[in-house]
Protein backbone atom coordinates (compact mmCIF):
# COMPACT_ATOMS: atom_id res chain seq x y z
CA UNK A 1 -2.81 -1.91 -74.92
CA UNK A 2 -4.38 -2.93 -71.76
CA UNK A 3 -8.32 -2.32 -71.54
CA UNK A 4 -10.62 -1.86 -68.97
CA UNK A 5 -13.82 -0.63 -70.42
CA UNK A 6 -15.98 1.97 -67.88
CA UNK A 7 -13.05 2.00 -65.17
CA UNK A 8 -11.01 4.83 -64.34
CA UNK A 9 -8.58 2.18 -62.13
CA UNK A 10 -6.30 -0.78 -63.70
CA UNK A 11 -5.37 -2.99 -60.48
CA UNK A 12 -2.91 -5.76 -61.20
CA UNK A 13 -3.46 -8.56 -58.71
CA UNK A 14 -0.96 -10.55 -58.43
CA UNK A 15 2.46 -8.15 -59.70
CA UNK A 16 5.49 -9.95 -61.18
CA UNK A 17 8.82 -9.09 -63.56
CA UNK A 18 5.89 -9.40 -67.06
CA UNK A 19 4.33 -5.83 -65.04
CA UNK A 20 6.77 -3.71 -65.44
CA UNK A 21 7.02 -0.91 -67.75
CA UNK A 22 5.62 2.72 -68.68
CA UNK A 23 2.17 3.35 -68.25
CA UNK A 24 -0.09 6.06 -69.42
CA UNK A 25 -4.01 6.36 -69.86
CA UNK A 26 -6.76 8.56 -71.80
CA UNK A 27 -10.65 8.77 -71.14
CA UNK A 28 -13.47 8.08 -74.04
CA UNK A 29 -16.77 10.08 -73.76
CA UNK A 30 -19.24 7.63 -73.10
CA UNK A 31 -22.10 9.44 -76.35
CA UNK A 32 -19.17 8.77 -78.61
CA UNK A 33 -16.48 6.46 -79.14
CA UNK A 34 -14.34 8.59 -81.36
CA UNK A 35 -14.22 11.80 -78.82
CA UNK A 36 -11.37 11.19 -76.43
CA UNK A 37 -8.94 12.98 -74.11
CA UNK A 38 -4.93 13.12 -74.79
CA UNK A 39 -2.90 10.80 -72.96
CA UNK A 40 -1.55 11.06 -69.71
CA UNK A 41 1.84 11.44 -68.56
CA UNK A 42 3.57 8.10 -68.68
CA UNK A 43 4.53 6.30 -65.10
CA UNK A 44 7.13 3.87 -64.99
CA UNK A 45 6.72 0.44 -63.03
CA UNK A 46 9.33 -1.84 -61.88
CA UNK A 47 8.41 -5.10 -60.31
CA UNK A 48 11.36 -7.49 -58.62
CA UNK A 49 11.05 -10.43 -58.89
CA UNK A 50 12.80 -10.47 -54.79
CA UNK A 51 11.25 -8.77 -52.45
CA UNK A 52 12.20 -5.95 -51.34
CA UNK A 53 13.38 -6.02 -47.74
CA UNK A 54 13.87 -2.90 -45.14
CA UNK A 55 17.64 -2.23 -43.60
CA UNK A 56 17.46 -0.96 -39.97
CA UNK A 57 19.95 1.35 -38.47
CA UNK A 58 20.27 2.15 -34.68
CA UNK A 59 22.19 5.43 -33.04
CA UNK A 60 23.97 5.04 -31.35
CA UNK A 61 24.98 1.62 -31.06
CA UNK A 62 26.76 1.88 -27.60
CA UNK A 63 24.33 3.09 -24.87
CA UNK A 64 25.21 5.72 -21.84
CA UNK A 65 22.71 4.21 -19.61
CA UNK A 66 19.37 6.30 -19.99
CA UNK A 67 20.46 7.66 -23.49
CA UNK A 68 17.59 7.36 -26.64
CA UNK A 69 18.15 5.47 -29.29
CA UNK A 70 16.61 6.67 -32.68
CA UNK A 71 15.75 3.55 -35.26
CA UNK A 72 15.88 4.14 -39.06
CA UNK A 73 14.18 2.36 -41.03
CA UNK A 74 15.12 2.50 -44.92
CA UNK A 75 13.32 0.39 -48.20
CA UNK A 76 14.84 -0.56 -51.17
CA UNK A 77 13.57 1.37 -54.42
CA UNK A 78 12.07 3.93 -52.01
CA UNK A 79 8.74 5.47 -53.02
CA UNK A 80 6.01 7.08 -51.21
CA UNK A 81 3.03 5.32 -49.67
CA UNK A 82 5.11 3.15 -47.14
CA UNK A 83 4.24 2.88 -43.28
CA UNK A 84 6.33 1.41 -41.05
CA UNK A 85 6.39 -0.91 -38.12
CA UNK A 86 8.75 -1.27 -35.40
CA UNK A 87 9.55 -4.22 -32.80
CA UNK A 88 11.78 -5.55 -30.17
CA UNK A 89 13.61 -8.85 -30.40
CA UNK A 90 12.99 -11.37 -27.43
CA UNK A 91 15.73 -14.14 -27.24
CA UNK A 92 13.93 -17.98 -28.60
CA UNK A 93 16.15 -20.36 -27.44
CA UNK A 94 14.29 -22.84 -27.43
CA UNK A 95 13.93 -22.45 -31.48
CA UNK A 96 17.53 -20.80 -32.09
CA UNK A 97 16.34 -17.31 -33.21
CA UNK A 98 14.32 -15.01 -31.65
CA UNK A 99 10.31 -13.49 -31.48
CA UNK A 100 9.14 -10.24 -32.11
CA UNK A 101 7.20 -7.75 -29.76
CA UNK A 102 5.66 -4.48 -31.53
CA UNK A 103 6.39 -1.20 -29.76
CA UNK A 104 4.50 1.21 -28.15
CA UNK A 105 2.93 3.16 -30.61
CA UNK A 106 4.96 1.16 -33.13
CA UNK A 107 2.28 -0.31 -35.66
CA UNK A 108 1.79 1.63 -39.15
CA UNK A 109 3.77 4.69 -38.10
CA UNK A 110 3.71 7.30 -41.10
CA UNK A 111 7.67 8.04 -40.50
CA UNK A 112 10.46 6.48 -41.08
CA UNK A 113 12.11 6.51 -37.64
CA UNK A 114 11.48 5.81 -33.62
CA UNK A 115 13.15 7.00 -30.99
CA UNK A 116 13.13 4.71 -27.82
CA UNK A 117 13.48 6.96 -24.74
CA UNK A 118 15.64 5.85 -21.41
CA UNK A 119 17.52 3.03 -23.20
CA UNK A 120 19.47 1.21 -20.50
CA UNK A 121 20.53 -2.25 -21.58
CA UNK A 122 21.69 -4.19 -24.16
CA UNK A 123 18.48 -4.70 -26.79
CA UNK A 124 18.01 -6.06 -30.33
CA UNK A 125 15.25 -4.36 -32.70
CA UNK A 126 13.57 -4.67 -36.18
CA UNK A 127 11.07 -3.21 -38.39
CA UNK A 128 9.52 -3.92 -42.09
CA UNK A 129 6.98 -1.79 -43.99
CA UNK A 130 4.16 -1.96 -45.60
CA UNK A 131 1.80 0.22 -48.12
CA UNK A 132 -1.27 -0.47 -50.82
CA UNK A 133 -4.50 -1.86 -50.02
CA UNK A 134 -5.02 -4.03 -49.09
CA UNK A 135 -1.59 -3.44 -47.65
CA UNK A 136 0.81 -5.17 -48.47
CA UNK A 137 3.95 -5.94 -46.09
CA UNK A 138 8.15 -6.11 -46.32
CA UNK A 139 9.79 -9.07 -44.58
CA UNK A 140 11.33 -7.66 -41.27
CA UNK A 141 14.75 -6.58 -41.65
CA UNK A 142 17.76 -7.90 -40.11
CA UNK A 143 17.87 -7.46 -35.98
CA UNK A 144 20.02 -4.46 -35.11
CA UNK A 145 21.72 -4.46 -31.42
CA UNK A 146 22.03 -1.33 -28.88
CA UNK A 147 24.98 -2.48 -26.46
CA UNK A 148 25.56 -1.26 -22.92
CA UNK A 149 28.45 -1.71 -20.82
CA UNK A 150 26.11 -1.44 -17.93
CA UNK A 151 26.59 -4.86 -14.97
CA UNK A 152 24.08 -4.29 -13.29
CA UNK A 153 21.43 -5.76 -15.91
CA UNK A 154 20.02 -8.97 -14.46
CA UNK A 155 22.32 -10.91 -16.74
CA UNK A 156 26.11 -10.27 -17.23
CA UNK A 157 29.24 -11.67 -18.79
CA UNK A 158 32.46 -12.19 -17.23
CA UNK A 159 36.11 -12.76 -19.93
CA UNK A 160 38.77 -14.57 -18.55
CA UNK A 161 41.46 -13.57 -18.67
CA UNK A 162 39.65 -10.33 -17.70
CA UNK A 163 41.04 -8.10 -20.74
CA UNK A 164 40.08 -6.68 -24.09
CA UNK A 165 42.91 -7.62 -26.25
CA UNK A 166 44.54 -10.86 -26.83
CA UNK A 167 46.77 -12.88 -28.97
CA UNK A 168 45.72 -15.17 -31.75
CA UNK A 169 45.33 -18.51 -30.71
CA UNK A 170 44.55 -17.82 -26.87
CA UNK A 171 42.32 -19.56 -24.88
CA UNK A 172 39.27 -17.50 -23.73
CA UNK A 173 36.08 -18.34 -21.42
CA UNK A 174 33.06 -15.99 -21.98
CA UNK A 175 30.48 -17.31 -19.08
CA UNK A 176 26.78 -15.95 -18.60
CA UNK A 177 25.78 -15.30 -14.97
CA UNK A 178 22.40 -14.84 -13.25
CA UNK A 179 19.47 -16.43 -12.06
CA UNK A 180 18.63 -18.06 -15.28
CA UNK A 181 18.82 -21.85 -16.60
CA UNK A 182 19.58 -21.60 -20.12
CA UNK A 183 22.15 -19.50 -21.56
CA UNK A 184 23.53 -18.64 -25.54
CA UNK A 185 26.31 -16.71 -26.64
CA UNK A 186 26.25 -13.74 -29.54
CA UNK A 187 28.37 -12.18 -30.84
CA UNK A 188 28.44 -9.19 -34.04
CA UNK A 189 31.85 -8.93 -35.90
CA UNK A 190 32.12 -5.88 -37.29
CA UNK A 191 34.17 -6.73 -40.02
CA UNK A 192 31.69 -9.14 -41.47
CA UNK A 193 28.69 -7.58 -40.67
CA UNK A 194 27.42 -10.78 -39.08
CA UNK A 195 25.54 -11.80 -36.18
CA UNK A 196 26.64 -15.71 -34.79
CA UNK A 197 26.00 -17.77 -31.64
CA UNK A 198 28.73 -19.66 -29.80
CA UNK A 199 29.87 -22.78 -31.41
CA UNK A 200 31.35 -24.27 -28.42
CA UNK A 201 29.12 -23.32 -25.63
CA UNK A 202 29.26 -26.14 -22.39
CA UNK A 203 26.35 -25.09 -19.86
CA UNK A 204 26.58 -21.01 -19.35
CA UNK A 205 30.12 -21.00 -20.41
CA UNK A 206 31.44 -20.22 -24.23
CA UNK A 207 35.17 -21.43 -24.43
CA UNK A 208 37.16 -19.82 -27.48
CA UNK A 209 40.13 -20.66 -29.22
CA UNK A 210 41.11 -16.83 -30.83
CA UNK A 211 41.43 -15.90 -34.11
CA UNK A 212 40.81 -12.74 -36.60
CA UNK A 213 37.54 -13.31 -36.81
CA UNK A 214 36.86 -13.44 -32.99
CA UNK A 215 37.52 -9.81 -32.80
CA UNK A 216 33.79 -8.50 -32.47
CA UNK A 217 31.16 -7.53 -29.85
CA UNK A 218 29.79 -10.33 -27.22
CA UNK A 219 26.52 -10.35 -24.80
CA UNK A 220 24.49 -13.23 -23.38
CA UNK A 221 21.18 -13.78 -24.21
CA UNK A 222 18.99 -15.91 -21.72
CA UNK A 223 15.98 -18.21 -22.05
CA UNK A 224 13.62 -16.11 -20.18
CA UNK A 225 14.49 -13.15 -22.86
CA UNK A 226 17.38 -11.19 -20.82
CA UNK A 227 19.95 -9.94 -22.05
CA UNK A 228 23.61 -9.08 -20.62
CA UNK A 229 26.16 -6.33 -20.86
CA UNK A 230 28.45 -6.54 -23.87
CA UNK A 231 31.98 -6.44 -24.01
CA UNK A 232 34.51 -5.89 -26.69
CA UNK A 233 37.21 -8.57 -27.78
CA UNK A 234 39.85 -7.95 -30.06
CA UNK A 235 42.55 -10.27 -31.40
CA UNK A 236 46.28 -9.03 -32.16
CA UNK A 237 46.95 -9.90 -35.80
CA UNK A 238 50.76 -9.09 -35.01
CA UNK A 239 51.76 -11.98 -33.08
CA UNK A 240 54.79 -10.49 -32.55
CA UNK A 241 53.22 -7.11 -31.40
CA UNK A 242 52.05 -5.99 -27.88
CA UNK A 243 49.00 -5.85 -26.44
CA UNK A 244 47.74 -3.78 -24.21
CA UNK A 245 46.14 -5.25 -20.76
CA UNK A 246 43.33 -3.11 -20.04
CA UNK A 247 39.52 -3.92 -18.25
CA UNK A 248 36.72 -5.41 -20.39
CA UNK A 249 33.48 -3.65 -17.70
CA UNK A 250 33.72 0.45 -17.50
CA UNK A 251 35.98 1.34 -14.40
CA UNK A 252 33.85 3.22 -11.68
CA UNK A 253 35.01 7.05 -11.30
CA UNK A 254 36.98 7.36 -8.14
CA UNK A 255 38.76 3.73 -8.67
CA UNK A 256 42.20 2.94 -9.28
CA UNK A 257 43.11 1.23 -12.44
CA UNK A 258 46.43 0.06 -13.92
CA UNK A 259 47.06 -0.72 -17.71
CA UNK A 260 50.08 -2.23 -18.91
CA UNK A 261 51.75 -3.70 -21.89
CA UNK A 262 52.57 -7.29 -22.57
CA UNK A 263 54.29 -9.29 -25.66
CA UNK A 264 53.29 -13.18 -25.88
CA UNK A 265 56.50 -14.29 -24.59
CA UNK A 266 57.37 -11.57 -22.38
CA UNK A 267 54.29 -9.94 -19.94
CA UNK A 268 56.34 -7.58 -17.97
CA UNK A 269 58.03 -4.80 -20.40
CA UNK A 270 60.13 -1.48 -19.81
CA UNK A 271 60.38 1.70 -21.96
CA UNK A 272 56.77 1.53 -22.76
CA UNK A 273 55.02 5.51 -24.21
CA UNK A 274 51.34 4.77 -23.33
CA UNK A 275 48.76 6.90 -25.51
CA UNK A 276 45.46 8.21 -24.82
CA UNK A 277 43.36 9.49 -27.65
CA UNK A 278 46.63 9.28 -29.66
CA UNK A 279 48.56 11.84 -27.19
CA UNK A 280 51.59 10.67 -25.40
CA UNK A 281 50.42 11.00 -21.97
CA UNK A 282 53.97 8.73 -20.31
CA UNK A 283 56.82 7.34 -20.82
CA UNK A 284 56.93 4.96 -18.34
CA UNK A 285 60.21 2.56 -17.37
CA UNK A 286 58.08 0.15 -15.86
CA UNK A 287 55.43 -0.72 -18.64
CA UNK A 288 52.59 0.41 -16.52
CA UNK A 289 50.32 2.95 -16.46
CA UNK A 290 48.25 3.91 -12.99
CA UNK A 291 45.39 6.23 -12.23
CA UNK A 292 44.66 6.44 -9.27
CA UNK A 293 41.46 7.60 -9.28
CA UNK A 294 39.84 7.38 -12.15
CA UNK A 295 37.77 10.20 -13.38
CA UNK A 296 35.21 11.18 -16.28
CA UNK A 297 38.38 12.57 -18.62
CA UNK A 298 40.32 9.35 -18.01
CA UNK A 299 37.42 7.66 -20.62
CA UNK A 300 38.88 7.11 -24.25
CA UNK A 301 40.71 5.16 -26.66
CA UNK A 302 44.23 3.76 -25.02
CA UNK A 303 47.28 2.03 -26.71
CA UNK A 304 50.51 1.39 -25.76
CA UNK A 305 54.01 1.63 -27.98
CA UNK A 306 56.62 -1.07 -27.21
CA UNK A 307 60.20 -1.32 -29.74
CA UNK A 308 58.39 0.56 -32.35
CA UNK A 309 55.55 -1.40 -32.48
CA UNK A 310 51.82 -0.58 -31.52
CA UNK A 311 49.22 -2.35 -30.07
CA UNK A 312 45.62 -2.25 -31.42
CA UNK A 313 43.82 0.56 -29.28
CA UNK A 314 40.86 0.02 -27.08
CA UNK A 315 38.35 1.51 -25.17
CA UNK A 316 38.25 2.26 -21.91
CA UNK A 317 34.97 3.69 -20.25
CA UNK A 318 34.27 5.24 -17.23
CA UNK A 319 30.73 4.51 -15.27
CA UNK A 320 30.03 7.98 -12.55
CA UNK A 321 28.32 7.37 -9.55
CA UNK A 322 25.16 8.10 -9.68
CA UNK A 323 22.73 9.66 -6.53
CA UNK A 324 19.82 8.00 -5.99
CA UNK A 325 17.00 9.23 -7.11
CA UNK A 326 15.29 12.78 -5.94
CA UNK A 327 19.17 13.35 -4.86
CA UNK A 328 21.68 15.69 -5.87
CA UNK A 329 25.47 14.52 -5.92
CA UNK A 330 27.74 17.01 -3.78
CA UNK A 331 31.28 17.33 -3.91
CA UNK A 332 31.39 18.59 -0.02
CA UNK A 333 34.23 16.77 1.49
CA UNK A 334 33.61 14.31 4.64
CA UNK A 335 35.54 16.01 6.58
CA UNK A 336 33.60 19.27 6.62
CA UNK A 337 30.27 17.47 7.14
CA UNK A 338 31.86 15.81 10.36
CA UNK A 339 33.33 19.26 11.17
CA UNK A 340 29.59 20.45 10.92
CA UNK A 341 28.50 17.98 13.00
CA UNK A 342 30.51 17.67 15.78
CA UNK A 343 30.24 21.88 15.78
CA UNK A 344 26.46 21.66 16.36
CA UNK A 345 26.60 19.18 18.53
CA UNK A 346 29.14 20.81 21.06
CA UNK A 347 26.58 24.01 20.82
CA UNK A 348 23.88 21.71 21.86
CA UNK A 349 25.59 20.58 25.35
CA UNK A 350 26.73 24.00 25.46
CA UNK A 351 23.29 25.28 25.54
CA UNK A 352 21.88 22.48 27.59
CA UNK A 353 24.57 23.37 30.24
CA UNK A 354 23.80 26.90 30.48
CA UNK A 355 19.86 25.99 30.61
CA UNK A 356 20.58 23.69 33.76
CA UNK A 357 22.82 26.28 35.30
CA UNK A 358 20.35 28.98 35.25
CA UNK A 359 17.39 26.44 36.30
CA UNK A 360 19.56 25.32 39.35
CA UNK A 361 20.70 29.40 39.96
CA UNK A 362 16.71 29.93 39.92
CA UNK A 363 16.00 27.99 42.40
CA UNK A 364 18.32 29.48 44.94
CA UNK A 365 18.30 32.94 43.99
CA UNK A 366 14.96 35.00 43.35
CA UNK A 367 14.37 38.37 42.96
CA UNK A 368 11.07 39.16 43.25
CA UNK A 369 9.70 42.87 43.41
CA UNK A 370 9.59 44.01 47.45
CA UNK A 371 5.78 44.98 47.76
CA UNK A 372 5.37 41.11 46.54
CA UNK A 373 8.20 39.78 48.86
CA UNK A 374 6.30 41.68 51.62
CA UNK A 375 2.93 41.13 50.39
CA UNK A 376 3.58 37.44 49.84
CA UNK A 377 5.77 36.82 53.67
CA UNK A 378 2.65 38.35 55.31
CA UNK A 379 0.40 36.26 54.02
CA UNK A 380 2.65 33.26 54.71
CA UNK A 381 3.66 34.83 58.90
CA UNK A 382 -0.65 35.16 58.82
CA UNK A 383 -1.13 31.89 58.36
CA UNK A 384 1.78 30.27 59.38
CA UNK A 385 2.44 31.91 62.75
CA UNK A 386 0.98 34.86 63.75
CA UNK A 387 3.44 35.76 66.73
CA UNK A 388 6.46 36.12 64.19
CA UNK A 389 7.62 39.97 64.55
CA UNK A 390 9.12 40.96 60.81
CA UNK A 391 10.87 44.74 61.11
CA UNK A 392 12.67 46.10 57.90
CA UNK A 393 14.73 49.31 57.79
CA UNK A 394 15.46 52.08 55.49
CA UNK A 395 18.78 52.27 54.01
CA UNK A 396 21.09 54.82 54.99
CA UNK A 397 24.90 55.40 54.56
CA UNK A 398 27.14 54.51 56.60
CA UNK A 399 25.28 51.66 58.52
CA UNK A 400 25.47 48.05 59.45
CA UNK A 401 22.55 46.29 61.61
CA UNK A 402 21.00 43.20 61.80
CA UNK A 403 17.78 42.42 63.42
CA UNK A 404 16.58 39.01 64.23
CA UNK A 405 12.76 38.45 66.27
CA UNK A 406 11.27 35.26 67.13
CA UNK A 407 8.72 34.54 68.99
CA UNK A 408 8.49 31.06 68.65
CA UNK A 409 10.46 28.50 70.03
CA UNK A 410 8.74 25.61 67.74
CA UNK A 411 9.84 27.59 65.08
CA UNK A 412 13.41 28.12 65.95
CA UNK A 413 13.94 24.86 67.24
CA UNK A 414 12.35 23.89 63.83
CA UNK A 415 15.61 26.12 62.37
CA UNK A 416 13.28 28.33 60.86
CA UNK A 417 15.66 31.96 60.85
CA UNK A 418 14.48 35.77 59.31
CA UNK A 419 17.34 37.89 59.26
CA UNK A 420 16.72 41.36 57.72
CA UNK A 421 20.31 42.67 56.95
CA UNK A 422 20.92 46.88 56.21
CA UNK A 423 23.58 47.62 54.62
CA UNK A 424 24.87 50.92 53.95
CA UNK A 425 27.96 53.03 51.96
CA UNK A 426 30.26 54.46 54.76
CA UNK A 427 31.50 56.77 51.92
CA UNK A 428 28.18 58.51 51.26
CA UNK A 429 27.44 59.53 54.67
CA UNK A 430 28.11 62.95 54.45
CA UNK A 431 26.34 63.24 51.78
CA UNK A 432 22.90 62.09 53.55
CA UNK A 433 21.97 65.52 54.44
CA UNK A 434 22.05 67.24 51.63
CA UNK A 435 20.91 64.73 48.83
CA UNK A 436 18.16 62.64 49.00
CA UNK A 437 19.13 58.76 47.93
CA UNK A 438 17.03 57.67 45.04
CA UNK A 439 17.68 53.72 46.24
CA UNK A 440 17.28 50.78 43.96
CA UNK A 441 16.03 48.08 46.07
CA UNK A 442 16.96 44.39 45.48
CA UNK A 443 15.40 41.09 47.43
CA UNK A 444 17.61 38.23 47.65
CA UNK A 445 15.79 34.74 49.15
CA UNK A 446 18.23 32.30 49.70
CA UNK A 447 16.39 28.76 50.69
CA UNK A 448 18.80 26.86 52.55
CA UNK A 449 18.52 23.64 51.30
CA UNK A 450 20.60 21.77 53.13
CA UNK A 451 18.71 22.32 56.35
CA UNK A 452 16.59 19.21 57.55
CA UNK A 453 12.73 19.77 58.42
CA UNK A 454 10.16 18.28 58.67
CA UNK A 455 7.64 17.66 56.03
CA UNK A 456 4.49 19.07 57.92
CA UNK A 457 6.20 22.82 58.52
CA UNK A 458 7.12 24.99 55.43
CA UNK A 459 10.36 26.11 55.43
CA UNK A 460 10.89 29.76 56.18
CA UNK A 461 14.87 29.94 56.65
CA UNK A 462 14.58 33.74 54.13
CA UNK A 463 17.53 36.18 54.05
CA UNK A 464 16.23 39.26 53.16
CA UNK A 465 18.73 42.25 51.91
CA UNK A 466 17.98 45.41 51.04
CA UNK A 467 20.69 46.77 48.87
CA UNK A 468 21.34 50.91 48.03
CA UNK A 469 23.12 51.16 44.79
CA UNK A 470 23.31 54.69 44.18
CA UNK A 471 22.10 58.04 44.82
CA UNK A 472 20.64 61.02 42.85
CA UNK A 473 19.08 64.39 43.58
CA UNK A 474 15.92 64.73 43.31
């Protein structure tokens, strides 16, 4: 029986494997020793003598670029009371492991998982847990990797030869590129559940002789804390299988891509059924399979079937185009927006045509009203010369005269001319009598511009033609 006289708490200090067991209390009324309560329910206490340390899980573990990624975290011997903290891992290379940055909003978080919005590259994350008080905390849990296919991260990895499968015992380069000094490779295999760096790494390069345990996930991690696309490599157990010879970076939508099927001693093959997503999707004679423009669908799991035998399958992806930003993508062909253009534009210099030809018709034909023509040749035969005689006749049917005064020899020496011209409708003469014409009147000036003068006289070279167009009773 464990004691603890005027308390209603028992704290153990310092837990260890002697602590656990079933525990249950009862209160004593302080007047008298001999009244108490009944016991309590019993509570059962296990103490480890390891400590209990959180597993992290990430979803998905391949990123579309811009996806989330939601991070579980999960204790051993669950029980309530835990909080939970969440970081990112930065790359150490100068120690061989690698630091850890808390999250936004990451410290002491009351659930169990974190979703990181607008995930684009490859990243490695862990979290531990704590509870009590003072609190004490987990160890953190074992870094967990979200991998994206994505090159245009400021690190990247190139495979040569530039496929995903390959036989056992091949040579293979993995080399790091960008503007960085230091480089390490990583890789996860799957089957053991194990993260591992490059054993043989010269400079930015990791050279690999294959085997079965090669087949896993690889990404380059630089000294300044980057981190590269991933790729997938997988090793043919069957040495006497195929393989199929497909891209190791997603294949842009709209590209051409050709997979084929190769044996170690023999790389070109015929009679090869090529599979996508398990469905026969050709029989092809020459071993190869084209697209020839890739598109969204195309993205899956490919194999190929040579003599019976099957190669492992692999993934192919398939990166779209994207607009920039504020854009919208559009499907419109080229040809129609060249079509547009050229349209508008040929309606433009149509227009601008037909604006010059009217200017330049303007200018030699106006048609002003008569009482202004009048109003405004009188002013100018006032002030210009006042010996000018200007006569104008009523139209009638049937008529043809011309008239021509002027007085001054200065100005018809100077070529200035005023012809008033009446014309008249033969036809409607015998009609003069009895109807009276109801005339519309029209005043041509045509300035005859090809005329030399000089630049002290105004030009006054005016036909002037009075025009009947019809008659009506009145």
């Amino acid at each position: 029986m464990i004691k603890a006289p005027n308390q209603n708490e028992y704290r153990i200090r310092s837990a260890s494997s002697s602590n656990s067991g079933n525990y249950r209390c009862k209160g004593r009324m302080k007047s008298s020793q001999h009244e108490t309560t009944e016991w309590s329910d019993s509570v059962t206490l296990t103490v480890s003598d390891n400590e209990p340390r959180p597993v992290l899980t990430v979803s998905p573990s391949w990123l579309s670029p811009g996806a989330s990624v939601t991070l579980n975290c999960e204790v051993e011997h669950p029980s309530a009371g835990w909080s939970f903290y969440w970081y990112k891992a930065v790359p150490d290379l100068s120690e061989k492991s690698s630091s850890y940055e808390l999250l936004p909003d990451g410290s002491g978080t009351a659930q169990d998982s974190y979703i990181i919005h607008g995930q684009t590259h490859t990243a490695g994350y862990v979290c531990r847990a704590g509870r009590g008080d003072p609190e004490y905390h987990t160890d953190h849990s074992q870094p967990k990797f979200v991998w994206s296919a994505d090159v245009h991260s400021a690190a990247s990895l190139t495979v040569s030869p530039d496929r995903v499968q390959h036989f056992i015992s091949d040579s293979v380069s993995l080399t790091c590129e960008g503007n960085f000094t230091e480089w390490r490779v990583r890789k996860f295999s799957e089957d053991g559940r194990l993260y591992s760096d490059c054993r043989r790494m010269t400079g930015s390069t990791c050279d690999i002789n294959t085997s079965k345990s090669d087949t896993a996930v690889y990404w380059c991690e630089s000294g300044s804390g980057e981190f590269s696309s991933a790729v997938n490599i997988t090793v043919q157990n069957d040495g006497n299988g195929p393989i199929l010879v497909s891209p190791v970076h997603p294949v842009t939508e709209g590209a051409s891509v050709s997979l084929s099927c190769s044996l170690r001693t023999q790389k070109i093959l015929s009679n090869v059924f090529f599979y996508h997503n398990d469905k026969l999707i050709q029989n092809d004679p020459r071993g190869e399979l084209k697209i020839s423009a890739v598109s969204k669908s195309d993205e899956g799991f490919y194999k190929c079937q040579y003599s019976g035998r099957e190669s492992a399958q692999s993934w192919m992806s398939v990166k779209v185009t994207v607009a920039p930003s504020g854009s919208k993508r559009t499907s419109c062909p080229v040809w129609l927006v060249v079509g547009l253009v050229c349209g508008v534009s040929l309606l433009l210099i149509f227009l601008l045509v037909m604006y010059r030809y009217r200017k330049a018709k303007d200018l030699c034909f106006t048609g002003p009203i008569q009482s202004d023509i009048n109003s405004q040749d009188s002013t100018r035969n006032h002030g210009d010369n006042q010996d000018e005689t200007h006569e104008y006749k009523s139209l009638h049917p049937g008529e043809y005269e011309l008239y021509e005064t002027a007085h001054h020899s200065e100005d018809t020496a100077n070529g200035d001319h005023h012809i008033y011209e009446t014309i008249h409708d033969l036809e409607d003469t015998a009609k003069e009598e009895d109807e009276s014409p109801e005339a519309t009147y029209s005043l041509i000036a045509v300035k005859d511009f090809g005329m030399e003068r000089k630049h002290h006289k105004p030009h006054k070279s005016i036909i002037y033609t009075d025009v009947n167009t019809g008659t009506a009773g009145q």
